[in-house]
C-alpha atoms as a PDB file:
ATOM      1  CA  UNK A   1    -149.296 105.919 -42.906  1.00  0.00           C
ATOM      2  CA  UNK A   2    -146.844 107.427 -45.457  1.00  0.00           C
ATOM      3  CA  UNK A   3    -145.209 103.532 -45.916  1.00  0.00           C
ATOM      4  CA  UNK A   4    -146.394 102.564 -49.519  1.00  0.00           C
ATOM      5  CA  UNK A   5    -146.736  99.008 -47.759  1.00  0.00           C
ATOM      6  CA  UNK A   6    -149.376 100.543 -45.232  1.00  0.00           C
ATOM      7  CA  UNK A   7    -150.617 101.815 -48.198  1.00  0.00           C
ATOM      8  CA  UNK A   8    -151.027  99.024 -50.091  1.00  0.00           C
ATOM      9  CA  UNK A   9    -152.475  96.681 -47.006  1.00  0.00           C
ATOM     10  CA  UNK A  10    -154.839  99.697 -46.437  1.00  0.00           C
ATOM     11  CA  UNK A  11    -155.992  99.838 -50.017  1.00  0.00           C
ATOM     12  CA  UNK A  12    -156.536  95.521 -50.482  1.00  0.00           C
ATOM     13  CA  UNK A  13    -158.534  95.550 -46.976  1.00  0.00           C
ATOM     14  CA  UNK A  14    -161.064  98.379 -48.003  1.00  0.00           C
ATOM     15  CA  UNK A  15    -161.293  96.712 -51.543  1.00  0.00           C
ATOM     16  CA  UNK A  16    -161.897  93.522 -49.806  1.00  0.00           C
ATOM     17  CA  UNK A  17    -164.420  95.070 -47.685  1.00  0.00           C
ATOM     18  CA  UNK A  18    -165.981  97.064 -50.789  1.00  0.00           C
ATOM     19  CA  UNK A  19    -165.828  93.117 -53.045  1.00  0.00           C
ATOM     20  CA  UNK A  20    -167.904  91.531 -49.555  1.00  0.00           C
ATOM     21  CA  UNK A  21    -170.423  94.191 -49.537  1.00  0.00           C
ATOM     22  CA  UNK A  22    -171.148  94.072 -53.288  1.00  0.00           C
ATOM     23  CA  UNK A  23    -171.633  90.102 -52.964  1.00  0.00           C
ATOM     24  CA  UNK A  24    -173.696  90.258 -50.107  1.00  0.00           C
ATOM     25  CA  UNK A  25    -176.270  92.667 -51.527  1.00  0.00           C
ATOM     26  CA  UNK A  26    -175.959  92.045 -55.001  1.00  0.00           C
ATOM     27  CA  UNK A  27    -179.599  91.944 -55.156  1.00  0.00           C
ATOM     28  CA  UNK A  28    -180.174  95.194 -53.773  1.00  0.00           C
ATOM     29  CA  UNK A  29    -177.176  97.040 -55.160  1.00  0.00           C
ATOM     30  CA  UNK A  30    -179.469 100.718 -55.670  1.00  0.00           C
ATOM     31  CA  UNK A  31    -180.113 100.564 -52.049  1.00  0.00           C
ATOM     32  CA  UNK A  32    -176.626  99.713 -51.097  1.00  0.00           C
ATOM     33  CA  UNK A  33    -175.210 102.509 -53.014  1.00  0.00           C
ATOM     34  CA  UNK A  34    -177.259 104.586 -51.666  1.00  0.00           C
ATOM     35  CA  UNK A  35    -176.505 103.899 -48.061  1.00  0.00           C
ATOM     36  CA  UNK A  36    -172.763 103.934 -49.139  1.00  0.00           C
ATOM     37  CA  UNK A  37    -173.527 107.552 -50.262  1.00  0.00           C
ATOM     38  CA  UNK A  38    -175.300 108.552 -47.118  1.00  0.00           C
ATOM     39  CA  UNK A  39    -172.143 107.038 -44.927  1.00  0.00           C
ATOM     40  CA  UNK A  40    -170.313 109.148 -47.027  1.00  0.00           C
ATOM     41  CA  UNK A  41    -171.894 112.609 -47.037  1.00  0.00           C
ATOM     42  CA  UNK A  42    -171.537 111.655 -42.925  1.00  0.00           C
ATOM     43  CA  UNK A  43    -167.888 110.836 -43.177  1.00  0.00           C
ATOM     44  CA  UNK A  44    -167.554 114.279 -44.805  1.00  0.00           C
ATOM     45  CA  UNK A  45    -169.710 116.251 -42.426  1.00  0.00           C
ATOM     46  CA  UNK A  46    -168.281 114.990 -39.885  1.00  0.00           C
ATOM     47  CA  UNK A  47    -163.941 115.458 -40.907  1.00  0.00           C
ATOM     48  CA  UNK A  48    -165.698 119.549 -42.143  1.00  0.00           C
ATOM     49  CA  UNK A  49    -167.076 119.759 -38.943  1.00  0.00           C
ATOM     50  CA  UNK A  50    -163.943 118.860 -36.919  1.00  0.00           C
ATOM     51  CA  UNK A  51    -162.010 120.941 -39.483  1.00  0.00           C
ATOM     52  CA  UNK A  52    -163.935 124.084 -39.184  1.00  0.00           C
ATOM     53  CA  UNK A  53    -164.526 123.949 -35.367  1.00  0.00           C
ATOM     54  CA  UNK A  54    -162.752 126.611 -34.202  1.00  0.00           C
ATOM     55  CA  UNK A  55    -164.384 128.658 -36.578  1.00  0.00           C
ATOM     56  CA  UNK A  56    -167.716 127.472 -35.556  1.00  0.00           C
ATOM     57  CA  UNK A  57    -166.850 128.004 -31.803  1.00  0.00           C
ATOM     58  CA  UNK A  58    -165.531 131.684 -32.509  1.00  0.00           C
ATOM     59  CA  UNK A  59    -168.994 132.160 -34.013  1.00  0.00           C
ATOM     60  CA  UNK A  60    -171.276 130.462 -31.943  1.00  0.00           C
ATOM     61  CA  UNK A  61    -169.287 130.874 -28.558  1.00  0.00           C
ATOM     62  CA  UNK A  62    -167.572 133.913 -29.038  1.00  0.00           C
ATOM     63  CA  UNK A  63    -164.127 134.241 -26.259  1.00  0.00           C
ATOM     64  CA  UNK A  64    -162.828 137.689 -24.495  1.00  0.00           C
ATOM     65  CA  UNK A  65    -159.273 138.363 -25.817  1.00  0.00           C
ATOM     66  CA  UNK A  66    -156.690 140.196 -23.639  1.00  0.00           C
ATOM     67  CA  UNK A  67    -153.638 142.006 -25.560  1.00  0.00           C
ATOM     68  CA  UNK A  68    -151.695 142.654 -23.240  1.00  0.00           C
ATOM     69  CA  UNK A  69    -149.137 144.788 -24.523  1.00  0.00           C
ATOM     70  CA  UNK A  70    -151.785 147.060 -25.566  1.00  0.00           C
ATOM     71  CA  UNK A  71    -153.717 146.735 -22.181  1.00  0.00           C
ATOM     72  CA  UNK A  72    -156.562 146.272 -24.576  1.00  0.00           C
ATOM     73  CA  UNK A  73    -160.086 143.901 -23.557  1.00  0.00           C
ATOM     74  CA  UNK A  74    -162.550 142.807 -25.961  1.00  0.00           C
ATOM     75  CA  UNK A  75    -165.954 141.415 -24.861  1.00  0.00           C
ATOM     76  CA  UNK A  76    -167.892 139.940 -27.292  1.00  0.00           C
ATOM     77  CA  UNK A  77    -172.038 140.287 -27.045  1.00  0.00           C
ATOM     78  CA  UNK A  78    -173.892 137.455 -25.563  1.00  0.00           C
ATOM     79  CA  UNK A  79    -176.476 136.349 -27.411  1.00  0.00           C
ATOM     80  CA  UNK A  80    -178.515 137.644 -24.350  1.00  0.00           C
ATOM     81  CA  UNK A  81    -176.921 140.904 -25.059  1.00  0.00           C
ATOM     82  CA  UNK A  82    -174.956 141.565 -22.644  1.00  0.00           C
ATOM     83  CA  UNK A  83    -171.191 141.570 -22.216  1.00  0.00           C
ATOM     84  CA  UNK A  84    -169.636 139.250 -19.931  1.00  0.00           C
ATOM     85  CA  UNK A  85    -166.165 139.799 -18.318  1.00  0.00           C
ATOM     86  CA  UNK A  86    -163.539 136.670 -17.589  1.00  0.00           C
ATOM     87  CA  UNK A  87    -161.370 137.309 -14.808  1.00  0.00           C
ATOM     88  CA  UNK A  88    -159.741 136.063 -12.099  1.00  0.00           C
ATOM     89  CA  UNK A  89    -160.550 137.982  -8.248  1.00  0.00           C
ATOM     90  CA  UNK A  90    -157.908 136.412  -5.552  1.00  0.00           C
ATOM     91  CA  UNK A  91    -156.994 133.670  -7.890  1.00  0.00           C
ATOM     92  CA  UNK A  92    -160.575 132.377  -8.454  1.00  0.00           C
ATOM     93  CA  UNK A  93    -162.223 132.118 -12.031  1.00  0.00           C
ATOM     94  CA  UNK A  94    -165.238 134.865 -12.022  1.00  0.00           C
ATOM     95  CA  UNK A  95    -167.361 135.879 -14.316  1.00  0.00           C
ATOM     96  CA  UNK A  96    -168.711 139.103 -14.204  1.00  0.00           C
ATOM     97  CA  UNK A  97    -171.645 140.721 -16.174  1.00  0.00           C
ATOM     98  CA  UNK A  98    -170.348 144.489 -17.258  1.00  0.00           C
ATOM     99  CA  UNK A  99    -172.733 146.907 -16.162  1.00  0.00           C
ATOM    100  CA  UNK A 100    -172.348 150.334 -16.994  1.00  0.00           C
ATOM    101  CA  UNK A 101    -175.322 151.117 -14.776  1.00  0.00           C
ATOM    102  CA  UNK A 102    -173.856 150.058 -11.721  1.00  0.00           C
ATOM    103  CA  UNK A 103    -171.963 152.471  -9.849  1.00  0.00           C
ATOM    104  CA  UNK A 104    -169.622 149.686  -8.877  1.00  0.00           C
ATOM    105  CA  UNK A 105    -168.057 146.174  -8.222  1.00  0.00           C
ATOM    106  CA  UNK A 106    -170.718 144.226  -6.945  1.00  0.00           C
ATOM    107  CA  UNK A 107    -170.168 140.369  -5.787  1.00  0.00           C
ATOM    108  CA  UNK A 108    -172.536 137.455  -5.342  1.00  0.00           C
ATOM    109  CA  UNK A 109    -172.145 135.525  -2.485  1.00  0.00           C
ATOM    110  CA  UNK A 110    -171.567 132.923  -4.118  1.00  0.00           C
ATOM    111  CA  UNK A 111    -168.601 134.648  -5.677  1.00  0.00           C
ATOM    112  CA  UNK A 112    -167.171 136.051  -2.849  1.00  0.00           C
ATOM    113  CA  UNK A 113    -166.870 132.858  -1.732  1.00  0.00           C
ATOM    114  CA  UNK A 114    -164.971 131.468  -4.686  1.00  0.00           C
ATOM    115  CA  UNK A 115    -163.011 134.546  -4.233  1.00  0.00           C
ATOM    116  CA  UNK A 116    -161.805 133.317  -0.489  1.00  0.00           C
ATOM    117  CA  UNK A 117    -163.936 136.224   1.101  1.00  0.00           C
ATOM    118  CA  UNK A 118    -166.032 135.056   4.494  1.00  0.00           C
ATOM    119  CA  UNK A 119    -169.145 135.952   4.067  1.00  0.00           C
ATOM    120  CA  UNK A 120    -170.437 134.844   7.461  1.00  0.00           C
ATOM    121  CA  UNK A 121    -168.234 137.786   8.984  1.00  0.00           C
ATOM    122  CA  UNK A 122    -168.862 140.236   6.985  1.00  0.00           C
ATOM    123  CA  UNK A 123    -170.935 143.569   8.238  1.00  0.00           C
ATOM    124  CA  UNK A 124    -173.684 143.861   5.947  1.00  0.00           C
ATOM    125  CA  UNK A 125    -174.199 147.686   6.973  1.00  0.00           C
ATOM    126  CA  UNK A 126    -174.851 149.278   3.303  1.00  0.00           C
ATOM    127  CA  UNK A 127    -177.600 148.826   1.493  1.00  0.00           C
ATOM    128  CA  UNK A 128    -178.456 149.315  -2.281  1.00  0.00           C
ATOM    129  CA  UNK A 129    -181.019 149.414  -5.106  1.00  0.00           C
ATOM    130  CA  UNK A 130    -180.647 146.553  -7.702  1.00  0.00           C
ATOM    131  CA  UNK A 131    -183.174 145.545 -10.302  1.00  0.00           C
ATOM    132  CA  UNK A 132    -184.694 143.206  -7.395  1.00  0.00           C
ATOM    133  CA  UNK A 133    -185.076 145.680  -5.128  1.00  0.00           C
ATOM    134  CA  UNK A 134    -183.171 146.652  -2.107  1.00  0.00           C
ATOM    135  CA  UNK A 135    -180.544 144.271  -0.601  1.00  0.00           C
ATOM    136  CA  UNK A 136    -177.656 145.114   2.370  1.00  0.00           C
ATOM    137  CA  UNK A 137    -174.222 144.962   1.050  1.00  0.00           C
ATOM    138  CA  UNK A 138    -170.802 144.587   3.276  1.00  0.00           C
ATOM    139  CA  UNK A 139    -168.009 146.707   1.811  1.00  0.00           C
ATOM    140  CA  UNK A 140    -165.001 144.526   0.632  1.00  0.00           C
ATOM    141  CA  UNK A 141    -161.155 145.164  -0.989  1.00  0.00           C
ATOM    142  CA  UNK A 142    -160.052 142.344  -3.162  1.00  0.00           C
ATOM    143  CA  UNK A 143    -156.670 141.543  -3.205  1.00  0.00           C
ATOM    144  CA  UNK A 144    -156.438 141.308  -6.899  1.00  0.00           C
ATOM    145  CA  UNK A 145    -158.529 141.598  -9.508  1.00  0.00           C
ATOM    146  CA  UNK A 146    -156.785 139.995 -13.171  1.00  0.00           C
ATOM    147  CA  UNK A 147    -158.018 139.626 -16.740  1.00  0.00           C
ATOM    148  CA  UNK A 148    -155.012 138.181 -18.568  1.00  0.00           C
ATOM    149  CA  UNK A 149    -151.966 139.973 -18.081  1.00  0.00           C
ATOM    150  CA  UNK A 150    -153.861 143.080 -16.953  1.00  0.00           C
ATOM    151  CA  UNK A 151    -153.859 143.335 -13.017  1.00  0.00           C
ATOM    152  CA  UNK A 152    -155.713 145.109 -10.261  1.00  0.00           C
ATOM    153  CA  UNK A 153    -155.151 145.236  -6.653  1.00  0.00           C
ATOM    154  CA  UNK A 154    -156.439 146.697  -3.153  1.00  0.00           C
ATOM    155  CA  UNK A 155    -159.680 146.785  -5.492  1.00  0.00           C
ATOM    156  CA  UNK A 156    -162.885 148.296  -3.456  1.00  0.00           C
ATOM    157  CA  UNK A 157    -166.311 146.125  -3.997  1.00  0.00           C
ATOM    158  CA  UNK A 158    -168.942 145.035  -2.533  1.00  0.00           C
ATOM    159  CA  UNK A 159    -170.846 142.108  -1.216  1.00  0.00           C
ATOM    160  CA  UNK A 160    -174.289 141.510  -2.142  1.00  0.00           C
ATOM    161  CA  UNK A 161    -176.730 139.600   0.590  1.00  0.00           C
ATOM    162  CA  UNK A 162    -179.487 139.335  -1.536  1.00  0.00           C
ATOM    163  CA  UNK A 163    -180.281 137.102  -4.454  1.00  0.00           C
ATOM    164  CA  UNK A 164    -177.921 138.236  -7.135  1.00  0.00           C
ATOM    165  CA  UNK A 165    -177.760 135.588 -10.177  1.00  0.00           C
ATOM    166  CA  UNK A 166    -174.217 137.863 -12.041  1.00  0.00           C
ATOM    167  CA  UNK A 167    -171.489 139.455 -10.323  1.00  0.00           C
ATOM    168  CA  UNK A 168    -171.585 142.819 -11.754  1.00  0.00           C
ATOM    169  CA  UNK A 169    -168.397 145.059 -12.964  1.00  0.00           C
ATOM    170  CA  UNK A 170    -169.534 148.635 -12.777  1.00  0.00           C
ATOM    171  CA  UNK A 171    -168.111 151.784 -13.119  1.00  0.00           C
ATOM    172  CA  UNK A 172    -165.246 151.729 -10.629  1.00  0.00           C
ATOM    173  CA  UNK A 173    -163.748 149.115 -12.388  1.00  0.00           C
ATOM    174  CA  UNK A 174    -164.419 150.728 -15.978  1.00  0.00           C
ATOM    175  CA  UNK A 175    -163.138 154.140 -15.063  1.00  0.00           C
ATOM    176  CA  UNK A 176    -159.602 152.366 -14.643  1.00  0.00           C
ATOM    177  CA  UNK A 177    -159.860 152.421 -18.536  1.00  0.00           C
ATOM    178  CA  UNK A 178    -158.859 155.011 -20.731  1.00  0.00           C
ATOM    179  CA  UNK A 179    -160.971 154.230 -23.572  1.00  0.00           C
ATOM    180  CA  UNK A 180    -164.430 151.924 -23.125  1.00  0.00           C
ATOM    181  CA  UNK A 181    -165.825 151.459 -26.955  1.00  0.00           C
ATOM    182  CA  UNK A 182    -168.399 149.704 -28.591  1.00  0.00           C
ATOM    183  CA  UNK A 183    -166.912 148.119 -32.014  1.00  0.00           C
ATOM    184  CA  UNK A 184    -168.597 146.032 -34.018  1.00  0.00           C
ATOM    185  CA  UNK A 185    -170.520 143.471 -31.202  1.00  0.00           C
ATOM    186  CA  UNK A 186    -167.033 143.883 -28.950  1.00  0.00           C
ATOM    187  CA  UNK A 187    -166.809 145.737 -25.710  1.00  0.00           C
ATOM    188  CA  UNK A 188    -163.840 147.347 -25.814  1.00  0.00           C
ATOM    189  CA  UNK A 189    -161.560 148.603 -23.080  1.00  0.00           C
ATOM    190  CA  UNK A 190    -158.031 150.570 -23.594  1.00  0.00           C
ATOM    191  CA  UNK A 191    -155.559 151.188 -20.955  1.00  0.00           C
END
């Protein structure tokens, strides 16, 4: 679009356009102009919307960062409140809800799964006290267990049987952590 003849092509076909709308509604030129205007403010909501989206995402969907180098985690609050970890258990995509009142790793079936876990062999011997009551769990070890470049494995969990809507990272997993913070709406967790 930089070639001045581009330009100039570009410029006589929008003045041509502009020179076909005035004739056609020459007798309602206040109204025109005014729906010109409107298409306008649109045009310009609409290039400040694509222009400011990642800033708009950040804020409305706020992302986990991993820094690696650090072996540093931040979680940023749901709007529900909670804090919900990203990671990937034996190469599947989780996501787990941190809970700092739960003693440990505890997966959905549906997650296990995901995760490559049978379910349908597993001994459901435990048993445990959720906020829906009591439900059997199998004891599991996950081969890995990876938020970015940080990496777990031969990690103990468990399998929940009953109707659990979150996976749920508890304190098994957080005590791997030198540092667990809360900073400014972040979850924070230092290796």
């Amino acid at each position: 679009m930089g070639d001045p003849a581009s330009l100039t092509y570009m410029v006589l076909l929008l003045s041509a356009l502009v020179f076909w709308a005035v004739v056609q509604n020459r007798q309602s030129l206040g109204q025109m102009t005014q729906q010109a205007l409107i298409w306008a403010l649109i045009f310009v909501g609409a290039i400040a919307v694509v222009g400011l989206w990642d800033d708009i995402k950040g804020t409305v969907m706020p992302q986990q960062s991993v820094i690696t180098d650090q072996g540093r985690i931040e979680i940023p609050r749901a709007n529900d409140g909670h804090y919900y970890l990203q990671a990937e258990v034996n190469g599947a995509a989780l996501t787990f809800m941190v809970d700092t009142g739960a003693s440990s790793i505890a997966l959905s079936t549906q997650d296990a799964l995901k995760a490559g876990i049978d379910v349908a062999n597993l001994a459901f011997l435990g048993t445990a006290s959720t906020a829906n009551g009591e439900t059997r769990i199998a004891h599991v070890r996950l081969a890995s267990l990876k938020v970015g470049g940080l990496e777990d494995t031969n990690v103990r969990a468990w399998v929940n049987e009953g109707k659990l809507e979150q996976s749920l990272l508890g304190m098994t997993y957080l005590q791997r952590y030198s540092k667990v913070a809360f900073e400014n709406g972040l979850l924070v967790l230092t290796r």
